[in-house]
PDB file of N, CA and C in Angstrom:
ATOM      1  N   UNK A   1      -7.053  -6.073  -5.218  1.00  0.00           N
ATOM      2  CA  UNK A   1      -7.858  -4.871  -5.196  1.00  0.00           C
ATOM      3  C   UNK A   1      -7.271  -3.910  -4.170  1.00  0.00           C
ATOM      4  N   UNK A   2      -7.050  -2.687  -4.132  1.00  0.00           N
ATOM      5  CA  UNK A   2      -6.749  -1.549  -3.404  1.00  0.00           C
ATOM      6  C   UNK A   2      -7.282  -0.234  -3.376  1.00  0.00           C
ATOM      7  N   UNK A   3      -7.328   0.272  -2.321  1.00  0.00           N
ATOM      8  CA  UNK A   3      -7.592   1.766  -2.977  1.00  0.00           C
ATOM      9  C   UNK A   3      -6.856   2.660  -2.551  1.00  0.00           C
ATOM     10  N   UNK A   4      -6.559   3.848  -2.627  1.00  0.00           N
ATOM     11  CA  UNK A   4      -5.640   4.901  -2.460  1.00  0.00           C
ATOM     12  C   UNK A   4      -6.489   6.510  -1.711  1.00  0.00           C
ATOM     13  N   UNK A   5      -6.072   7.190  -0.667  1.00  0.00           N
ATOM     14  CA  UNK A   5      -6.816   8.043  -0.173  1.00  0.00           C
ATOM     15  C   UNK A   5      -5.757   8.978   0.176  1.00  0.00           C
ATOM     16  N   UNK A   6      -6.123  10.369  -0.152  1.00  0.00           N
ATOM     17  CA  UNK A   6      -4.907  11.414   0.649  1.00  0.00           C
ATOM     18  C   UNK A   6      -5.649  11.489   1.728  1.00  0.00           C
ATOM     19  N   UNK A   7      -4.903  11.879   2.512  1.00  0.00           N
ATOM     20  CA  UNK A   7      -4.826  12.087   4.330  1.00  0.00           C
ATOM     21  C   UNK A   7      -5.128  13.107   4.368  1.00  0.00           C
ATOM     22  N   UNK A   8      -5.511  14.213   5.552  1.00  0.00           N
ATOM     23  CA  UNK A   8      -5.744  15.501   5.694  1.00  0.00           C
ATOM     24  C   UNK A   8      -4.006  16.158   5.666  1.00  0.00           C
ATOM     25  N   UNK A   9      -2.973  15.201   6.405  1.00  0.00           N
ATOM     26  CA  UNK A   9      -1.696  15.661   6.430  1.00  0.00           C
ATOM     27  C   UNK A   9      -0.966  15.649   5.224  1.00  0.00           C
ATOM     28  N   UNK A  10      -1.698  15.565   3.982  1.00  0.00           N
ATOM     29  CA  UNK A  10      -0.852  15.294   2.660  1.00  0.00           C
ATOM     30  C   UNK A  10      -0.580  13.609   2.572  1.00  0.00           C
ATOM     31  N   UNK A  11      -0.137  13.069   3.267  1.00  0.00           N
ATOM     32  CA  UNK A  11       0.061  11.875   3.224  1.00  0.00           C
ATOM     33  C   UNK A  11      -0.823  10.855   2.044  1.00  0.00           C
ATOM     34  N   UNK A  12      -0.366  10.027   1.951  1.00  0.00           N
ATOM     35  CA  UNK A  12      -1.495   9.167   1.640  1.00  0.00           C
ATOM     36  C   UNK A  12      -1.722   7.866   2.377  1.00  0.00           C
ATOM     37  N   UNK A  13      -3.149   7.329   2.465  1.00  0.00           N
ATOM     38  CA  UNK A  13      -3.118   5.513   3.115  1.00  0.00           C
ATOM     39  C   UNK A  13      -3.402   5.112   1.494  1.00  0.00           C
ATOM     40  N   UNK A  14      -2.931   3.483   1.601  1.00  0.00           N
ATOM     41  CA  UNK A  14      -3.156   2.691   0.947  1.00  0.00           C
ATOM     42  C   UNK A  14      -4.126   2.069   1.227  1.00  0.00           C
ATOM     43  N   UNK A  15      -5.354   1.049   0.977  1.00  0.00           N
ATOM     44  CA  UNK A  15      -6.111  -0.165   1.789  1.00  0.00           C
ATOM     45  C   UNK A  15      -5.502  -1.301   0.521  1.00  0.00           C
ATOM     46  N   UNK A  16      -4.935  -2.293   1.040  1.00  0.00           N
ATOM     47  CA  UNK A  16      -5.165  -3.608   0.165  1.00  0.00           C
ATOM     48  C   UNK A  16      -6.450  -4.729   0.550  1.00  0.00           C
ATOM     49  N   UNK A  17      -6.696  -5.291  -0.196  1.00  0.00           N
ATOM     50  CA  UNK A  17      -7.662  -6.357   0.202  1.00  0.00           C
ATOM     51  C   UNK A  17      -6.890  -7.622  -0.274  1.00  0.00           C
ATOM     52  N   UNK A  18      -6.668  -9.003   0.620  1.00  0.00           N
ATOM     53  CA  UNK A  18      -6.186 -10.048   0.221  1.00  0.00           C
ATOM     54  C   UNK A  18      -6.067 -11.025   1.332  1.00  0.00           C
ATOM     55  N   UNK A  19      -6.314 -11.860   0.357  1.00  0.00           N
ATOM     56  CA  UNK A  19      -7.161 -13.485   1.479  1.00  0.00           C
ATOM     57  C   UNK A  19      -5.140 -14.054   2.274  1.00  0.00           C
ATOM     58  N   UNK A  20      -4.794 -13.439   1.560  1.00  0.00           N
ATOM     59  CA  UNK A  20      -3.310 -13.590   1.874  1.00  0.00           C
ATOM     60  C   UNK A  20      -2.921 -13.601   3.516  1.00  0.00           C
ATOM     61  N   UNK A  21      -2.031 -13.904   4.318  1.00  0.00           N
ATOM     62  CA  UNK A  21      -1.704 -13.639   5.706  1.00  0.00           C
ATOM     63  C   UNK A  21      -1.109 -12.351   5.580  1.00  0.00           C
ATOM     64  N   UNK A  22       0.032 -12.526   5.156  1.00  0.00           N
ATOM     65  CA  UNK A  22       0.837 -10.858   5.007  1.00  0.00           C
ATOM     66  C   UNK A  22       0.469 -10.251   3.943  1.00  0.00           C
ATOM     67  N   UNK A  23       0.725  -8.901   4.314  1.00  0.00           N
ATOM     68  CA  UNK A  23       1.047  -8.125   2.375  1.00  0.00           C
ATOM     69  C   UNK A  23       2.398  -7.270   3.115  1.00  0.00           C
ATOM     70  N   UNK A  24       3.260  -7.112   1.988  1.00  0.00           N
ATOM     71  CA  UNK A  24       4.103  -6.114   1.801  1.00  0.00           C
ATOM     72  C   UNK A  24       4.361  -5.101   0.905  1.00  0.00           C
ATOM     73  N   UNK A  25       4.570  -3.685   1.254  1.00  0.00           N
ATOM     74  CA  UNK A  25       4.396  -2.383   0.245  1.00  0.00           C
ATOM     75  C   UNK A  25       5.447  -1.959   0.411  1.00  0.00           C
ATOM     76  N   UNK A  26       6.132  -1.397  -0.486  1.00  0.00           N
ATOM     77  CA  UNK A  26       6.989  -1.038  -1.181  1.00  0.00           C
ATOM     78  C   UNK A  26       6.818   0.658  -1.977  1.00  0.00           C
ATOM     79  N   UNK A  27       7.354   1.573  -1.485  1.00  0.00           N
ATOM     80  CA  UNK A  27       7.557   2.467  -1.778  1.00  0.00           C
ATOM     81  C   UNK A  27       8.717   3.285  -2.781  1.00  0.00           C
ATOM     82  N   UNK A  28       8.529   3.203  -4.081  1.00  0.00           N
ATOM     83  CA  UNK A  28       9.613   3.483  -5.063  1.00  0.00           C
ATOM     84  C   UNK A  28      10.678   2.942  -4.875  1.00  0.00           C
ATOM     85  N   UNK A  29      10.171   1.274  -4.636  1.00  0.00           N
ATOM     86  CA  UNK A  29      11.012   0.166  -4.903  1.00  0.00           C
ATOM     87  C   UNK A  29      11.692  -0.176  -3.293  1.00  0.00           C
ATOM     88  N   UNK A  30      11.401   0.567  -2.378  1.00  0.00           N
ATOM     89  CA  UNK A  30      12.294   0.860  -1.157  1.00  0.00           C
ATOM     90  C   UNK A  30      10.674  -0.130   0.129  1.00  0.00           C
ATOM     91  N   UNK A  31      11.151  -1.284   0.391  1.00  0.00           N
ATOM     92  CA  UNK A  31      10.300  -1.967   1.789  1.00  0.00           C
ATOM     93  C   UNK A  31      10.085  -0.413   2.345  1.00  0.00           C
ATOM     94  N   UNK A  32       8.718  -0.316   2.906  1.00  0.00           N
ATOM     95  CA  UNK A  32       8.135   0.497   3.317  1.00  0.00           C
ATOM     96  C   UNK A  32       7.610  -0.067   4.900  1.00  0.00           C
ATOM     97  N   UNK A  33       6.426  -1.159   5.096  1.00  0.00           N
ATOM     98  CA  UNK A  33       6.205  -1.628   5.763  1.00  0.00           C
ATOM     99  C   UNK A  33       5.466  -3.054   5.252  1.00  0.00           C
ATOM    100  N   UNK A  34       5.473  -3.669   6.165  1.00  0.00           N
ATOM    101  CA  UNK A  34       4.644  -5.293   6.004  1.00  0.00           C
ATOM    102  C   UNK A  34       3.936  -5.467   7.298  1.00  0.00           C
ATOM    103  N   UNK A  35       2.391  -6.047   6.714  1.00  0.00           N
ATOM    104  CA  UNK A  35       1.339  -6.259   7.905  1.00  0.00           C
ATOM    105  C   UNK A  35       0.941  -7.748   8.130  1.00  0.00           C
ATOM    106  N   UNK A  36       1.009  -8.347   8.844  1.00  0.00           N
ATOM    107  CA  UNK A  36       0.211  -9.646   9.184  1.00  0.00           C
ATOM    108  C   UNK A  36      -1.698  -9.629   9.525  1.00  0.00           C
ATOM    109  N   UNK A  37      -2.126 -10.489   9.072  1.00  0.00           N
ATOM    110  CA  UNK A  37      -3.384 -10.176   8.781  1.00  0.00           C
ATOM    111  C   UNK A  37      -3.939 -10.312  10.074  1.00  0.00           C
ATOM    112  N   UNK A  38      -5.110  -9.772  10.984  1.00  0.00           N
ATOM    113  CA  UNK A  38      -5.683  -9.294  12.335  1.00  0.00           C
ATOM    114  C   UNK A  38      -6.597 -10.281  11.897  1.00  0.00           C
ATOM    115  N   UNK A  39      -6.726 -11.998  12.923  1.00  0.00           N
ATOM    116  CA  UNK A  39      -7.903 -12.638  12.991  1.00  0.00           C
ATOM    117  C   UNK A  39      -8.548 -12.796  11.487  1.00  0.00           C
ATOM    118  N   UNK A  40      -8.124 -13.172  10.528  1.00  0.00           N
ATOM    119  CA  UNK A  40      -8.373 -13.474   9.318  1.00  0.00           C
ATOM    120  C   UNK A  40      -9.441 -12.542   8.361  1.00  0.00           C
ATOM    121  N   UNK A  41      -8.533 -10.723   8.978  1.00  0.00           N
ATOM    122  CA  UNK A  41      -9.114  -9.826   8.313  1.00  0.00           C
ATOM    123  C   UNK A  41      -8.557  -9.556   6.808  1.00  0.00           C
ATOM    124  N   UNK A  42      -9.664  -9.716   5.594  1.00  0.00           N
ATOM    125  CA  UNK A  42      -8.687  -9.341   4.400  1.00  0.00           C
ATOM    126  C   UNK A  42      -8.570  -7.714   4.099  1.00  0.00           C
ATOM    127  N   UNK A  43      -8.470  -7.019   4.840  1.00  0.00           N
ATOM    128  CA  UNK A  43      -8.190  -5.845   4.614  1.00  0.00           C
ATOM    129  C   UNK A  43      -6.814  -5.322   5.475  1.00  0.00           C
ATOM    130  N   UNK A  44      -6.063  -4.506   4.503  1.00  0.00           N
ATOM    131  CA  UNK A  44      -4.619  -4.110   5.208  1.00  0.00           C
ATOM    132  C   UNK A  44      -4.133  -2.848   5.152  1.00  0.00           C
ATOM    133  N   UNK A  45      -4.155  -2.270   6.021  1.00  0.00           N
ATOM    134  CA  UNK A  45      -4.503  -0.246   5.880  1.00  0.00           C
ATOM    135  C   UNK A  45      -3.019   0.017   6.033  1.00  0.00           C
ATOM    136  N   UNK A  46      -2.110   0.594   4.853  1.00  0.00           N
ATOM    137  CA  UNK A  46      -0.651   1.215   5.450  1.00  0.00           C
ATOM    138  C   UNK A  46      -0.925   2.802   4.981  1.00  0.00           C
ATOM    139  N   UNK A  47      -0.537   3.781   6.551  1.00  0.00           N
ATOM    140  CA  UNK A  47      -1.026   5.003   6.273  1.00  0.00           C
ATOM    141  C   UNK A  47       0.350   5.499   6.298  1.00  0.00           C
ATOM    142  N   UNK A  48       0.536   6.881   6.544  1.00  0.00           N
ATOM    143  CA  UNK A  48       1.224   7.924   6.043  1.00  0.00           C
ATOM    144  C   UNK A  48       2.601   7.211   5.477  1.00  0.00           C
ATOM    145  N   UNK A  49       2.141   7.565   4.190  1.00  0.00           N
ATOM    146  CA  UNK A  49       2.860   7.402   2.951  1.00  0.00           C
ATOM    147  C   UNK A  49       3.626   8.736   2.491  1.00  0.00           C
ATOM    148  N   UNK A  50       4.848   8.492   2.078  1.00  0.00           N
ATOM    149  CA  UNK A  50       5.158   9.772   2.055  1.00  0.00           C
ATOM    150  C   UNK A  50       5.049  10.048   0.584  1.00  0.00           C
ATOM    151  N   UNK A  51       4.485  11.187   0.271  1.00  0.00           N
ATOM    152  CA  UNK A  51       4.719  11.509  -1.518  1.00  0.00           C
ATOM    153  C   UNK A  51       5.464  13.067  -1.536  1.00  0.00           C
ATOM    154  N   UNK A  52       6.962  12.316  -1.909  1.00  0.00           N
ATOM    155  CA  UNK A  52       7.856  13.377  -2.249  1.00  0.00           C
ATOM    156  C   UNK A  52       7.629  13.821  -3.427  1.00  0.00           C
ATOM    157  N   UNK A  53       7.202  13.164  -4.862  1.00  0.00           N
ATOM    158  CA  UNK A  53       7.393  13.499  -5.488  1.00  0.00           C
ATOM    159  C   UNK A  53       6.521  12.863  -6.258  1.00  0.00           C
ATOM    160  N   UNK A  54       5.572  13.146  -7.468  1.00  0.00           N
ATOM    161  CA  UNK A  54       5.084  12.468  -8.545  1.00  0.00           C
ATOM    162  C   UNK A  54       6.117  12.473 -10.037  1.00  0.00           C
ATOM    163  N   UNK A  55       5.312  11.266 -10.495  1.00  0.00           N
ATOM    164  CA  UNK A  55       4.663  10.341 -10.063  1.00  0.00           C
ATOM    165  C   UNK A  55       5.602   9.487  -9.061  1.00  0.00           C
ATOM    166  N   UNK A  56       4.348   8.671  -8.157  1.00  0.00           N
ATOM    167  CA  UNK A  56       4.552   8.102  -6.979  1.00  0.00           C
ATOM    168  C   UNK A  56       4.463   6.340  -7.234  1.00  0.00           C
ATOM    169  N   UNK A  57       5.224   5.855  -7.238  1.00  0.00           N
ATOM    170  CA  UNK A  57       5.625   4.305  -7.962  1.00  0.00           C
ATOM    171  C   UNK A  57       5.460   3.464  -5.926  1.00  0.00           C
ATOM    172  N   UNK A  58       4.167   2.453  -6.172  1.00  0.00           N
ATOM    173  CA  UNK A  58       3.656   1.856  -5.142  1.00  0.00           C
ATOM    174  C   UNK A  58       3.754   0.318  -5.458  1.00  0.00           C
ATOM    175  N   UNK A  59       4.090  -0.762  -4.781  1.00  0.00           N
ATOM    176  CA  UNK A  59       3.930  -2.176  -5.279  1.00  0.00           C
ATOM    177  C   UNK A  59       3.525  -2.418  -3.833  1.00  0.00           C
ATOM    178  N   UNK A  60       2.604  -3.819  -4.085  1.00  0.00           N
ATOM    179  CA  UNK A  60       2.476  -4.835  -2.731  1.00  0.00           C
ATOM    180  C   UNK A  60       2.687  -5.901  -3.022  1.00  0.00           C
ATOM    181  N   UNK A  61       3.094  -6.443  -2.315  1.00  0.00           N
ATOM    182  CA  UNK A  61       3.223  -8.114  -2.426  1.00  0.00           C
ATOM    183  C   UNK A  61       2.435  -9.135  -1.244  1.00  0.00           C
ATOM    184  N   UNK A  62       1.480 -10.214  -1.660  1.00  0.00           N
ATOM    185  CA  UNK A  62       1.457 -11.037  -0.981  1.00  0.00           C
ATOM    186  C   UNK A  62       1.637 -12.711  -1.439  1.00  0.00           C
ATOM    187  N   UNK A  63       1.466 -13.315  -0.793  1.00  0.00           N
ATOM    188  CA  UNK A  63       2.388 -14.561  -1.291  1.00  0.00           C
ATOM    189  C   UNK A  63       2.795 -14.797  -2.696  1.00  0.00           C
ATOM    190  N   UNK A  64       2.420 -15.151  -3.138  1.00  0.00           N
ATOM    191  CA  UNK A  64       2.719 -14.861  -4.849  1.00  0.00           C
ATOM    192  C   UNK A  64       2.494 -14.225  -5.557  1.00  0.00           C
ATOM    193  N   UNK A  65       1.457 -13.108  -5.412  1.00  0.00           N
ATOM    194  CA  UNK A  65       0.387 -12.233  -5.793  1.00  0.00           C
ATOM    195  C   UNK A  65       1.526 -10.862  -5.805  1.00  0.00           C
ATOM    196  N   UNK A  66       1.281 -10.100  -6.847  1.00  0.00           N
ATOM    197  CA  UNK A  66       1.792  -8.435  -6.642  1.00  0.00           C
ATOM    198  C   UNK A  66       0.830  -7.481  -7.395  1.00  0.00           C
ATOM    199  N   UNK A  67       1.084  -6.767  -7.104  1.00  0.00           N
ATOM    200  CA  UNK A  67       0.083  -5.542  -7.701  1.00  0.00           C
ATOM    201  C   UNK A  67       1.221  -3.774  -7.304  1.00  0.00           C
ATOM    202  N   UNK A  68       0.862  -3.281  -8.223  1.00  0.00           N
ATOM    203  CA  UNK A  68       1.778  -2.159  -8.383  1.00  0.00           C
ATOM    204  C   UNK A  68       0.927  -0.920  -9.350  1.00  0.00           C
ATOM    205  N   UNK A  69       0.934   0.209  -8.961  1.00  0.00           N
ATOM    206  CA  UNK A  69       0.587   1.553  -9.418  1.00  0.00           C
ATOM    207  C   UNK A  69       1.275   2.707  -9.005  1.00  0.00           C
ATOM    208  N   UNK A  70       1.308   3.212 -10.516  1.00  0.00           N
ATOM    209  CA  UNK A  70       2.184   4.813 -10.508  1.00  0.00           C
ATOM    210  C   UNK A  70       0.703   5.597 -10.447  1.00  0.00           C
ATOM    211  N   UNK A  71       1.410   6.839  -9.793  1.00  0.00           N
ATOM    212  CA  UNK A  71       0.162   7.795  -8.866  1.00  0.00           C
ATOM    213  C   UNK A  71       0.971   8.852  -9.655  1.00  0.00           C
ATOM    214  N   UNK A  72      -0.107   9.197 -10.680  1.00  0.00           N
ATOM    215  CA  UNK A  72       0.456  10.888 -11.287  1.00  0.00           C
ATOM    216  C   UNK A  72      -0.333  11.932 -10.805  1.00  0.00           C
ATOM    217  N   UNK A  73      -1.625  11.986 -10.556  1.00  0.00           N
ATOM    218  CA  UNK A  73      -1.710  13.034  -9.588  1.00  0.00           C
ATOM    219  C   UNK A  73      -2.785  12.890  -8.318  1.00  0.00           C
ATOM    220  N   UNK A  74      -2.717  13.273  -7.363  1.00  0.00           N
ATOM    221  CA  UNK A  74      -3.563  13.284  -6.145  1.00  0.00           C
ATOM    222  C   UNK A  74      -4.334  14.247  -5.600  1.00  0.00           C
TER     223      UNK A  74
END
């Protein structure tokens, strides 16, 4: 589960939710950043995202688990 929010700076955050330790996001295929989970929080906030361009191609990964969405408009 995730959700997607523009920023006041254009940007966007991501939130993932996952019982997972890490997640990793991936930005039009390019490692973006990876979070380790805070005290066995399942929520994982990666903010300013850059959107050069739509559509905007997003994946996460956590242990075996992936999830991925194209962002056509914001």
């Amino acid at each position: 589960l995730s959700t997607l929010h523009r920023q006041k700076n254009g940007l966007v955050s991501l939130t993932i939710y996952s019982n997972q330790k890490k997640v990793v996001l991936y930005v039009e295929g390019v490692l973006f950043l990876f979070q380790s989970a805070a005290s066995g929080d399942p929520e994982f906030i990666f903010e300013d995202i850059p959107v050069a361009k739509l559509p905007l191609h997003l994946a996460a990964e956590a242990g075996n688990l992936s999830i991925s969405l194209t962002v056509t408009k914001l």
